[in-house]
Protein backbone atom coordinates (compact mmCIF):
# COMPACT_ATOMS: atom_id res chain seq x y z
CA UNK A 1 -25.29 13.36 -7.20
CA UNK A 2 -21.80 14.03 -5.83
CA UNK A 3 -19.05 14.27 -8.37
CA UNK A 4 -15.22 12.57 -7.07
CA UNK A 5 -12.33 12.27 -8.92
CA UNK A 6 -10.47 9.27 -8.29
CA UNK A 7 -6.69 9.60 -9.43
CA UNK A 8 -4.44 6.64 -10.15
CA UNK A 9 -7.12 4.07 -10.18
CA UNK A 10 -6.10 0.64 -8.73
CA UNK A 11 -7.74 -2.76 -9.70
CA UNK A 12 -9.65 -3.04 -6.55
CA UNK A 13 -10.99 0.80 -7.07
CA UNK A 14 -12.37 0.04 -10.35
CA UNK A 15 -14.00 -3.68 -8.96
CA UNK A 16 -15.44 -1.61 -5.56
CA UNK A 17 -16.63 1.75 -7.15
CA UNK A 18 -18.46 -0.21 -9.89
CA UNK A 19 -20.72 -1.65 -8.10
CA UNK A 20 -24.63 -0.49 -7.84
CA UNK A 21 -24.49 0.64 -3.99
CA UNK A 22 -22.66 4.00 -5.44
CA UNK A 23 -25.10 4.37 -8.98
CA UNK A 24 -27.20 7.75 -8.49
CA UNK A 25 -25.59 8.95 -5.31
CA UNK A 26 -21.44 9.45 -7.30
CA UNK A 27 -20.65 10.31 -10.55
CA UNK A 28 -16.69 8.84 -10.78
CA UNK A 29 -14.06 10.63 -13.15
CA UNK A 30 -11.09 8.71 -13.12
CA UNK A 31 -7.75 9.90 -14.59
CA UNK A 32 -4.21 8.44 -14.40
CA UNK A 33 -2.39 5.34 -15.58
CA UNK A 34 -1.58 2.11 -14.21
CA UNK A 35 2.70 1.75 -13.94
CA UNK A 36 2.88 -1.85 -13.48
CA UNK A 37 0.70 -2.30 -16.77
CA UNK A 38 2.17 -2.12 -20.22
CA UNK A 39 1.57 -0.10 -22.74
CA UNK A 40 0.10 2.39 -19.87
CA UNK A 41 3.35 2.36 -18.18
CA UNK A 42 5.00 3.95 -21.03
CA UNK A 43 3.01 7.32 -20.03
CA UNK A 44 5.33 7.39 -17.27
CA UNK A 45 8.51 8.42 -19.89
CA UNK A 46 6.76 12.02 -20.81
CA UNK A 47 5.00 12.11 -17.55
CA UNK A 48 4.98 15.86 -16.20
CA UNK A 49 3.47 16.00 -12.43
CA UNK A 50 2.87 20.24 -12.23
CA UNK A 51 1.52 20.13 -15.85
CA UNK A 52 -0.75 17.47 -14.91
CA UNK A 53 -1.86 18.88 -12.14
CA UNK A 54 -2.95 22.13 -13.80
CA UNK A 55 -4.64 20.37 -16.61
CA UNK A 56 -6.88 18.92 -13.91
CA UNK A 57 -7.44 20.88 -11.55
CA UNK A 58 -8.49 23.20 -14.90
CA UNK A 59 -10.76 20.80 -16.03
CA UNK A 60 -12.61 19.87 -12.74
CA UNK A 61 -12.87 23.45 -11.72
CA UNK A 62 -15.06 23.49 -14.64
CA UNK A 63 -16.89 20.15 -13.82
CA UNK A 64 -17.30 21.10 -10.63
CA UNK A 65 -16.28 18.34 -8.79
CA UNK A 66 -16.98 17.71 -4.92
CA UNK A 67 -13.57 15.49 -3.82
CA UNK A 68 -11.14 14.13 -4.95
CA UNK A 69 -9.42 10.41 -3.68
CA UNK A 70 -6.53 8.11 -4.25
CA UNK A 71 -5.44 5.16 -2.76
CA UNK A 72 -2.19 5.07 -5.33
CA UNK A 73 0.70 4.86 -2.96
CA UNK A 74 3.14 5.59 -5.95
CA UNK A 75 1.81 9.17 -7.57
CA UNK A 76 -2.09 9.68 -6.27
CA UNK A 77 -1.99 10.23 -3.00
CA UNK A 78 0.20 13.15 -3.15
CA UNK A 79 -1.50 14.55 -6.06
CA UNK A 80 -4.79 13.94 -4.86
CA UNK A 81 -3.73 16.37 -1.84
CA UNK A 82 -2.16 18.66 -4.41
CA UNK A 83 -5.66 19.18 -6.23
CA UNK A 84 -7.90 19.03 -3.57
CA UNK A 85 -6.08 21.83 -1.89
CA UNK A 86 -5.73 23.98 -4.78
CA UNK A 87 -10.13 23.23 -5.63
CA UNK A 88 -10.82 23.95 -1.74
CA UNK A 89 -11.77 20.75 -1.55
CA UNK A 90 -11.50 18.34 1.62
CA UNK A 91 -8.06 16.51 2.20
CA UNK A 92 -5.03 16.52 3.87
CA UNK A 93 -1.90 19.03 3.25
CA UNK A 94 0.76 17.93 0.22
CA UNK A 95 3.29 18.23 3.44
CA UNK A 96 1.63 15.81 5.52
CA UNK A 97 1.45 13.29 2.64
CA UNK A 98 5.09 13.74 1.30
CA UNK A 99 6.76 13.54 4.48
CA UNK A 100 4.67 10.18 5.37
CA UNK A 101 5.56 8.81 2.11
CA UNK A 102 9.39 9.53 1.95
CA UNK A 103 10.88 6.98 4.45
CA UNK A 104 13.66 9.15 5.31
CA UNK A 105 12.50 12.07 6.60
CA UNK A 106 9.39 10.25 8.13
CA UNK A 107 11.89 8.69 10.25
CA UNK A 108 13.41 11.99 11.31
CA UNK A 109 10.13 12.90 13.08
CA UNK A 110 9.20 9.33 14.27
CA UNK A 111 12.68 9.02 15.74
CA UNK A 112 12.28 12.83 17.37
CA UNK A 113 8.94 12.48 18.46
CA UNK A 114 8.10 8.49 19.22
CA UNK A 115 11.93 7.08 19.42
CA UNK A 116 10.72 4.34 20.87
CA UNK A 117 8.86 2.62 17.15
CA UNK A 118 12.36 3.79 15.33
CA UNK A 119 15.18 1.74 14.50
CA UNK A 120 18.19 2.83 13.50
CA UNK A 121 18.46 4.04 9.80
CA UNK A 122 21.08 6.13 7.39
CA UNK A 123 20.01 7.37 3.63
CA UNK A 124 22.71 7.10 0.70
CA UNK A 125 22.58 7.24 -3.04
CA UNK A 126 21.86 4.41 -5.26
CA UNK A 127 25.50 4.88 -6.35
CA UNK A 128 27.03 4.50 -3.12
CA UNK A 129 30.63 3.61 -3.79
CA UNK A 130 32.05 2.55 -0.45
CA UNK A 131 30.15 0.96 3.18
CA UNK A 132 31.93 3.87 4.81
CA UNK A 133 29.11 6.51 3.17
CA UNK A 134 26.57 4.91 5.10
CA UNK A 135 26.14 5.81 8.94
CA UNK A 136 25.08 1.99 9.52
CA UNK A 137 26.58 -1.47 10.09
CA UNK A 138 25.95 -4.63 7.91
CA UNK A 139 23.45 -6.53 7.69
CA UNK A 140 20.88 -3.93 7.22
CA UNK A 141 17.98 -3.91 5.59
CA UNK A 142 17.33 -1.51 2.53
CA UNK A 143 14.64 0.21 0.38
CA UNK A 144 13.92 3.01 -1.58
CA UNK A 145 13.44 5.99 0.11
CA UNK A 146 10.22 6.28 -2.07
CA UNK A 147 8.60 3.22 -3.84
CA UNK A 148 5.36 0.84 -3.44
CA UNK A 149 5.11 -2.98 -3.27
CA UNK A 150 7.88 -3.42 -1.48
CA UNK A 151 9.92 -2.59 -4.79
CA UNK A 152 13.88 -3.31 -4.59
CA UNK A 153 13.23 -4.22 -0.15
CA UNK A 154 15.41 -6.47 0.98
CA UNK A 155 18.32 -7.61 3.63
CA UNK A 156 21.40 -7.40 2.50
CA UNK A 157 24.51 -8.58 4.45
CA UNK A 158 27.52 -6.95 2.65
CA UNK A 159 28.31 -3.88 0.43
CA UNK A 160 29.24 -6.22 -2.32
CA UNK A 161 25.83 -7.75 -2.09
CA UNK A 162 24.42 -4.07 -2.06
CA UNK A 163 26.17 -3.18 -5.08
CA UNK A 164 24.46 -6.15 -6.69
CA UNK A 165 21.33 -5.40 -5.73
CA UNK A 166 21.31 -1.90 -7.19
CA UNK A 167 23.08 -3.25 -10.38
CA UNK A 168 20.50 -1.91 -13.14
CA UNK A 169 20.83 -1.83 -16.52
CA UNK A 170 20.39 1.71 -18.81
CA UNK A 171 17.07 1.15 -19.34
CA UNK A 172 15.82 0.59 -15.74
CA UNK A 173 18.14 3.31 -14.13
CA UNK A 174 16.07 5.55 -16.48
CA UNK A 175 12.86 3.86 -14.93
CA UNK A 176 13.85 4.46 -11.71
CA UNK A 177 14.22 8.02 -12.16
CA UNK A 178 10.88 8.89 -13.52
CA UNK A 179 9.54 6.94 -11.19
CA UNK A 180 10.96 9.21 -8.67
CA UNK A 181 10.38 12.48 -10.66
CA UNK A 182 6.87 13.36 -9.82
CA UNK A 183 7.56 13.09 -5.98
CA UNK A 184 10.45 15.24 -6.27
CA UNK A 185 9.56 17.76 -8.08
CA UNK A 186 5.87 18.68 -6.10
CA UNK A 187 8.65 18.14 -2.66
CA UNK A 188 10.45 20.67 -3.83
CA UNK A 189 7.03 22.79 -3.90
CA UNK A 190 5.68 21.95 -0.24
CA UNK A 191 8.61 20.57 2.13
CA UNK A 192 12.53 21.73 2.67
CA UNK A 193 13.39 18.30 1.73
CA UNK A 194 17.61 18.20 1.34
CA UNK A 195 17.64 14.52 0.51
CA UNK A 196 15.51 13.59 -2.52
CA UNK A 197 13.61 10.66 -3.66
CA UNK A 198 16.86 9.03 -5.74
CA UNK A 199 18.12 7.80 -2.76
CA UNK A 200 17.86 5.15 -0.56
CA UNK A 201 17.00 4.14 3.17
CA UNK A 202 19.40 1.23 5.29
CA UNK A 203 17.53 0.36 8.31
CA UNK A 204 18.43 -1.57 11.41
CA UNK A 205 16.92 -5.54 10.52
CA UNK A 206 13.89 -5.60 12.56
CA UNK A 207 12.75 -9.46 13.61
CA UNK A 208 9.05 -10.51 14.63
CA UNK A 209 5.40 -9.94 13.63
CA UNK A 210 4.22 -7.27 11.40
CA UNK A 211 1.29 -5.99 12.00
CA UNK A 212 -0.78 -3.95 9.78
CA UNK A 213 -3.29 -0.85 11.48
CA UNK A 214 -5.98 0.80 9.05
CA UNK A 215 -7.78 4.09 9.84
CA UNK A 216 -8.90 7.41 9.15
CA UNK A 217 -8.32 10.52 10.38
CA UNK A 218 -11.34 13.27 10.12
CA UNK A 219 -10.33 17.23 10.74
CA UNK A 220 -7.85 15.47 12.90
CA UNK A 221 -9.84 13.24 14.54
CA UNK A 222 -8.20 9.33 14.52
CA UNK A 223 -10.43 6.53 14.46
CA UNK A 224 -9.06 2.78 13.59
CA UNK A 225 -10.62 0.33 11.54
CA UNK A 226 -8.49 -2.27 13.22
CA UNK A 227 -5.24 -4.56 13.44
CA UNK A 228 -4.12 -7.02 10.50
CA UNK A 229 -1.95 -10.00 11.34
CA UNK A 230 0.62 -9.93 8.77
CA UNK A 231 1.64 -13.96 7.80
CA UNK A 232 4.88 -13.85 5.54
CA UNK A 233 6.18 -16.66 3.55
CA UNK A 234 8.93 -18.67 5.47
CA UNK A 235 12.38 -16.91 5.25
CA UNK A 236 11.21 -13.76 3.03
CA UNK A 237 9.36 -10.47 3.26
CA UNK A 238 6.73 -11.16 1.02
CA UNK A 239 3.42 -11.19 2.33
CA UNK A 240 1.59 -14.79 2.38
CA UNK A 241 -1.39 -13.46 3.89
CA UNK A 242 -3.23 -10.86 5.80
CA UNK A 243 -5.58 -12.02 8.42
CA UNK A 244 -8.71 -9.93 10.53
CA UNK A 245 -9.48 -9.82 13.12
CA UNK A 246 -5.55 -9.90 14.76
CA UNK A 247 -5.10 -12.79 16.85
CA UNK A 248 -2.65 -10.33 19.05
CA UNK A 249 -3.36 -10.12 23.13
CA UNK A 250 -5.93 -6.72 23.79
CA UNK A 251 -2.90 -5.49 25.51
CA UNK A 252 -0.64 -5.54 22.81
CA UNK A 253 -3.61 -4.18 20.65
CA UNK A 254 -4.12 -1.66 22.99
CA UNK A 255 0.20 -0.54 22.02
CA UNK A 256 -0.52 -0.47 18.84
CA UNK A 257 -3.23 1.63 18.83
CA UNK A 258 -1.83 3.99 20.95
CA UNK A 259 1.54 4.11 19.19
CA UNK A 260 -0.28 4.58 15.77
CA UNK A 261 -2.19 7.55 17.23
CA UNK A 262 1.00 9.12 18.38
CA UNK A 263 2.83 8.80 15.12
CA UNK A 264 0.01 10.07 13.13
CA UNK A 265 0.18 13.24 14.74
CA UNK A 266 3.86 13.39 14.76
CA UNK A 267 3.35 13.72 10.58
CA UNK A 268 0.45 15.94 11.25
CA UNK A 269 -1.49 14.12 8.66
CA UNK A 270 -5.35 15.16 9.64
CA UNK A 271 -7.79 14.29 6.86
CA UNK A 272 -8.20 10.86 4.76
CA UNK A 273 -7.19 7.28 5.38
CA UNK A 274 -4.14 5.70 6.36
CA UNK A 275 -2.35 2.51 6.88
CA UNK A 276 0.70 1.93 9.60
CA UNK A 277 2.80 -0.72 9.74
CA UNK A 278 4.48 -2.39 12.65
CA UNK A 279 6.90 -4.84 13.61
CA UNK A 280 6.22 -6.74 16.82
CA UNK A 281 9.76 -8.47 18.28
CA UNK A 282 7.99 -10.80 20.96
CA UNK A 283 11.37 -11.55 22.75
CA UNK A 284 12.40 -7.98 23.34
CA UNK A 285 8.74 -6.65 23.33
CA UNK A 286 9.41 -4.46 21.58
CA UNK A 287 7.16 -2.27 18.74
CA UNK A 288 8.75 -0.65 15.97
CA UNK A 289 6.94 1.13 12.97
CA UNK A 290 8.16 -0.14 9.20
CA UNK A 291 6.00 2.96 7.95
CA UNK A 292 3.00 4.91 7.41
CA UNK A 293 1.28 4.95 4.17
CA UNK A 294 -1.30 7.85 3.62
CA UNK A 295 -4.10 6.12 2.03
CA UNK A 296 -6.23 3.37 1.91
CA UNK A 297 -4.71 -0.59 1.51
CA UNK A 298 -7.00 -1.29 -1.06
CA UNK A 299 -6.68 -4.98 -0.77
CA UNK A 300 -7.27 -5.15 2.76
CA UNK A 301 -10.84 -2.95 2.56
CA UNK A 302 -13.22 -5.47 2.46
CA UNK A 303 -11.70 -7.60 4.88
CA UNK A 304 -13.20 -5.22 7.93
CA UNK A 305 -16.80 -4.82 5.49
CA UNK A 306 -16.79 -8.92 5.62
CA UNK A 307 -16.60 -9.01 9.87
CA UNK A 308 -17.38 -5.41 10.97
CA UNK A 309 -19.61 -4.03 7.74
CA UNK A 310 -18.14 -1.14 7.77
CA UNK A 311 -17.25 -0.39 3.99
CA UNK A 312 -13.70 1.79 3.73
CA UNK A 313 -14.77 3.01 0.62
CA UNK A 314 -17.68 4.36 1.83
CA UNK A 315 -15.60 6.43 4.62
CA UNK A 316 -13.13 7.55 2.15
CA UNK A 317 -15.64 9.03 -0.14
CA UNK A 318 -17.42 10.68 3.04
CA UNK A 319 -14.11 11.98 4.09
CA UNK A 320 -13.41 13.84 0.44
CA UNK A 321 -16.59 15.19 0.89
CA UNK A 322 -15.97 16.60 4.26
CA UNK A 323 -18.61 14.58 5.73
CA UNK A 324 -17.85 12.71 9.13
CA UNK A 325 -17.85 8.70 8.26
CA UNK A 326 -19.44 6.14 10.68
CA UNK A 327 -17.99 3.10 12.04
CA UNK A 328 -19.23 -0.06 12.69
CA UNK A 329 -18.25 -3.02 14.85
CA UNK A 330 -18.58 -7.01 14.33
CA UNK A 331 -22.06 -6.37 11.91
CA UNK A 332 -20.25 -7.78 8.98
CA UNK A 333 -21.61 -11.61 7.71
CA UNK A 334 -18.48 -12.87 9.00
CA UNK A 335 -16.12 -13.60 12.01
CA UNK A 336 -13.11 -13.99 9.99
CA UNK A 337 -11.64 -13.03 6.79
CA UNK A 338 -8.01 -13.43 4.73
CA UNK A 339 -6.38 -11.82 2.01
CA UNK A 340 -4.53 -14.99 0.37
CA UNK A 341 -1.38 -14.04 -1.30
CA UNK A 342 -0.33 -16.52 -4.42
CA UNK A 343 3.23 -16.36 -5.44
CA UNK A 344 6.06 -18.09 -6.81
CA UNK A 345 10.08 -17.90 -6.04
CA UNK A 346 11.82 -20.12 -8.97
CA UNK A 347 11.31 -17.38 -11.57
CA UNK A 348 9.16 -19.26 -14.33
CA UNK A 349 5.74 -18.63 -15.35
CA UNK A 350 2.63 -20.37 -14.36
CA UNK A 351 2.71 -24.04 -15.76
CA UNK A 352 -1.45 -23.74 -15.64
CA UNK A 353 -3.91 -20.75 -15.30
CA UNK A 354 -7.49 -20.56 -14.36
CA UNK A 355 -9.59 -20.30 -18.03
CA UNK A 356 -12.24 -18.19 -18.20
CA UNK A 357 -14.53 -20.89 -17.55
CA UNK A 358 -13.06 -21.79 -14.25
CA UNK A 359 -12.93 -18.39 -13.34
CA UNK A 360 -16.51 -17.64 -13.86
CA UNK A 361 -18.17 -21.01 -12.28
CA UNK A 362 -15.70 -20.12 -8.88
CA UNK A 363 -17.71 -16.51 -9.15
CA UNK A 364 -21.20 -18.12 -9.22
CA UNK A 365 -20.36 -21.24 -6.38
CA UNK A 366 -18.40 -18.05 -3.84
CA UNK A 367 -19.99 -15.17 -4.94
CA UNK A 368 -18.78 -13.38 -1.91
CA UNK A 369 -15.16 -13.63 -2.81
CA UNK A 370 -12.66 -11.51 -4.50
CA UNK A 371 -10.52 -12.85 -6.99
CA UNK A 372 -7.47 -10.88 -8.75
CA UNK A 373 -5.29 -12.42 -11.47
CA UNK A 374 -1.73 -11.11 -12.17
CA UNK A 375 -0.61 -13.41 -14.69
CA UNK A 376 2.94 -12.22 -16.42
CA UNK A 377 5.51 -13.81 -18.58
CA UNK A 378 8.45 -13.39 -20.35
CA UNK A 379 9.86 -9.47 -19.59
CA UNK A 380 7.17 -8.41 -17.27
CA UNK A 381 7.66 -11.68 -14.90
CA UNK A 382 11.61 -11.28 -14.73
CA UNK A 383 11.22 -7.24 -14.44
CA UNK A 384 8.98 -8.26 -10.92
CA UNK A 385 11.17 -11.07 -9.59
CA UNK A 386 14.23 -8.51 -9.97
CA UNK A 387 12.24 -5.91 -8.11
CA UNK A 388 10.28 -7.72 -5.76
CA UNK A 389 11.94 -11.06 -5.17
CA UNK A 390 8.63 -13.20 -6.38
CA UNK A 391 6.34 -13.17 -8.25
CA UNK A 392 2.46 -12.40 -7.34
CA UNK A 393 0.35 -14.20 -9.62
CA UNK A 394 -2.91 -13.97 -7.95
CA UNK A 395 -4.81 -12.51 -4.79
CA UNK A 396 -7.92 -14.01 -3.12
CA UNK A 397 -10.36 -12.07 -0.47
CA UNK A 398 -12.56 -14.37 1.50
CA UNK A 399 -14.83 -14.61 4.95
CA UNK A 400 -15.78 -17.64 6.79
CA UNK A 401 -17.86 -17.91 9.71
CA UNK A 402 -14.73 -19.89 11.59
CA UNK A 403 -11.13 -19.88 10.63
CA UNK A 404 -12.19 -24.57 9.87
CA UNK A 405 -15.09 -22.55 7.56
CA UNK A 406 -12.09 -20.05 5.95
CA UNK A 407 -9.74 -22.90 5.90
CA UNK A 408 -12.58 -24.73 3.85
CA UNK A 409 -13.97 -22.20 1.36
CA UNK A 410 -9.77 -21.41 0.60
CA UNK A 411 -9.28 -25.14 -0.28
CA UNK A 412 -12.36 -25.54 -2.85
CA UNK A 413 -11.24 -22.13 -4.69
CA UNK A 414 -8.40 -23.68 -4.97
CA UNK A 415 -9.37 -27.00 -6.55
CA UNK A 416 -11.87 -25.01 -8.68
CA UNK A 417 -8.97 -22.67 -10.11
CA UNK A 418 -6.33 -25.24 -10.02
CA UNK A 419 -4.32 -23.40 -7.94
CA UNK A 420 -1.69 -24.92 -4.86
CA UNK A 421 -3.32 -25.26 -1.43
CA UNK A 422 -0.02 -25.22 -0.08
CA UNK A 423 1.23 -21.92 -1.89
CA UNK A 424 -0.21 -19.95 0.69
């Protein structure tokens, strides 16, 4: 039985690893805290990164562990790396990961190596105090240089509006910077990084289809799972739904592809999974990356086991063992399969939720499908629509056998958990 430590749990970690396929061939240890979650989050106030780090990789040297795996954008993936390369263990470099994950300095190399997926970009620090300190014109569109869940991303059109945005009160200034913390101080271990992770990144508005590319990369060796058509709700950046297989032309697939392989190398990550994202402007035809994230998209695994059967679990638990994963094509039960987004814009909670009851007789009638409730109110709801513009109350994984079948199975989970057909 192989022993993996999985770091920074997500939801769908704990729903995928707990299933019976994995009972007598992994043994799971599972250590970290969930940020979004309270009282869990308030770990994150005392949270020491190196001192962590040595507690564990003290504790599994004893154990014995075999690999180690993360698909937490925020802390685990770069710890993950941290431990698995200080156990000998299977994974990519701390350098490789760090330098994907900090949007700045990922751009550097992008925009050295591939300029033609970079847009024009400038750093500055969350207390910028005039539009002259940063090297770019309004409208622009800004994010952390470091941050998940599209957390604080959006266009803004003026430095006044700017200065709004990054209007925080004592409290969340504080969050922000030990949210930060943990990335900068293992940087400051394994890059020359001049510009930490208390800044942020203004970026050139990019317009078209995003695009979403999964894969893994094995002793450097790049193989992709495939391309995810991105559907956004009208006028925002928040993502409405995620669709496989693409519906892009084979040549424009073929760009992607190609353009993901090159800028995979350019970060010289080698070992583990990744995601890319793109932005396809069909009037200029032009493709620009939004950025790399080195690890799994969680939510978006089981849409290529539903049409292709390949499980990404399976590869990423192969891949922190060292072992070379297998890829299959178009063997899953399906031909399609979504990743419905549910969210709300005006602020206020849910005026209904799913009871138990509902929940449990939509499990029995789709069995198949993936259901994930994110119900907040009060604090916690207008915490996320500062910070991420809407609020995500609830995400839905399905397969049909035709997008009519999809289209069909989406509406009765709706009626069955009372939620708007519409919404997404």
């Amino acid at each position: 039985m192989k022993k993996i430590l999985v770091l920074f749990p997500k939801d769908w970690d704990l729903y995928e690893l707990s299933k019976p396929r994995y009972r007598g061939a992994y043994r799971f240890y599972f250590e970290g805290f969930d940020v979004h979650r309270f009282p869990e989050n308030l770990r994150l106030l005392a949270f020491d990164a190196p001192r962590w780090i040595e507690r564990l990789v003290k504790k599994y040297h004893a154990i014995g562990i075999d690999g180690v795996v993360s698909n937490n954008e925020h802390f685990g993936a770069l710890i993950a790396s941290v431990v698995a390369n200080r156990l000998g263990l299977p994974g990519a470099q701390p350098r490789a990961i760090a330098l994907a994950q900090h949007k700045f300095y990922a751009r550097e190399v992008v925009s050295r190596l591939v300029p033609e997926a970079a847009p024009r970009y400038a750093a500055f620090p969350y207390d910028v105090r005039s539009a002259e300190a940063i090297a770019l014109p309004f409208p622009m569109y800004v994010k952390p240089v470091k941050a998940t869940y599209s957390v604080l991303a959006r266009e803004v059109g003026s430095f006044a509006e700017l200065r709004r945005h990054l209007s925080f009160s004592p409290l969340e200034t504080l969050i922000i910077k030990r949210l930060v913390s943990p990335f900068n101080r293992l940087a400051r271990q394994f890059t020359d990084f001049r510009i930490d992770a208390h800044h942020m990144i203004g970026e050139e508005i990019m317009r078209g289809v995003q695009l979403n590319v999964d894969g893994i990369a094995c002793h450097g060796r790049v193989e992709l799972l495939g391309v995810v058509d991105c559907v956004m709700y009208p006028g925002t950046n928040a993502f409405r739904r995620f669709e496989y297989p693409s519906a892009i032309p084979a040549s424009l697939q073929a760009r992607v592809e190609a353009l993901t392989r090159q800028i995979i190398d350019a970060i010289g990550f080698d070992h583990g999974a990744f995601n890319v994202e793109f932005c396809y402007d069909p009037e200029r035809d032009t493709l620009r990356l939004i950025e790399m994230n080195p690890r799994l998209a969680s939510q978006l695994a089981d849409l290529y086991a539903r049409v292709d059967g390949t499980n990404p679990y399976q590869l990423l638990l192969d891949l922190a063992l060292g072992e070379a994963p297998t890829l299959e094509r178009g063997a899953g039960r399906f031909a399609r399969a979504t990743s419905f987004v549910f969210r709300k814009f005006d602020g206020r909670a849910l005026a209904r939720t799913p009871s138990p009851e509902q929940v449990a007789c939509f499990a029995a009638e789709q069995p198949d499908a993936k259901l994930m409730l994110y119900l907040k109110h009060g604090t916690a709801l207008a915490r996320e629509m500062k910070w991420l513009g809407s609020y995500r109350y609830a995400v839905l994984n399905m397969g049909g056998t035709s997008t009519a079948d999809l289209i069909a199975r989406y509406r009765a989970a709706c009626r069955q958990l009372a939620f708007d057909p519409d919404a997404v």
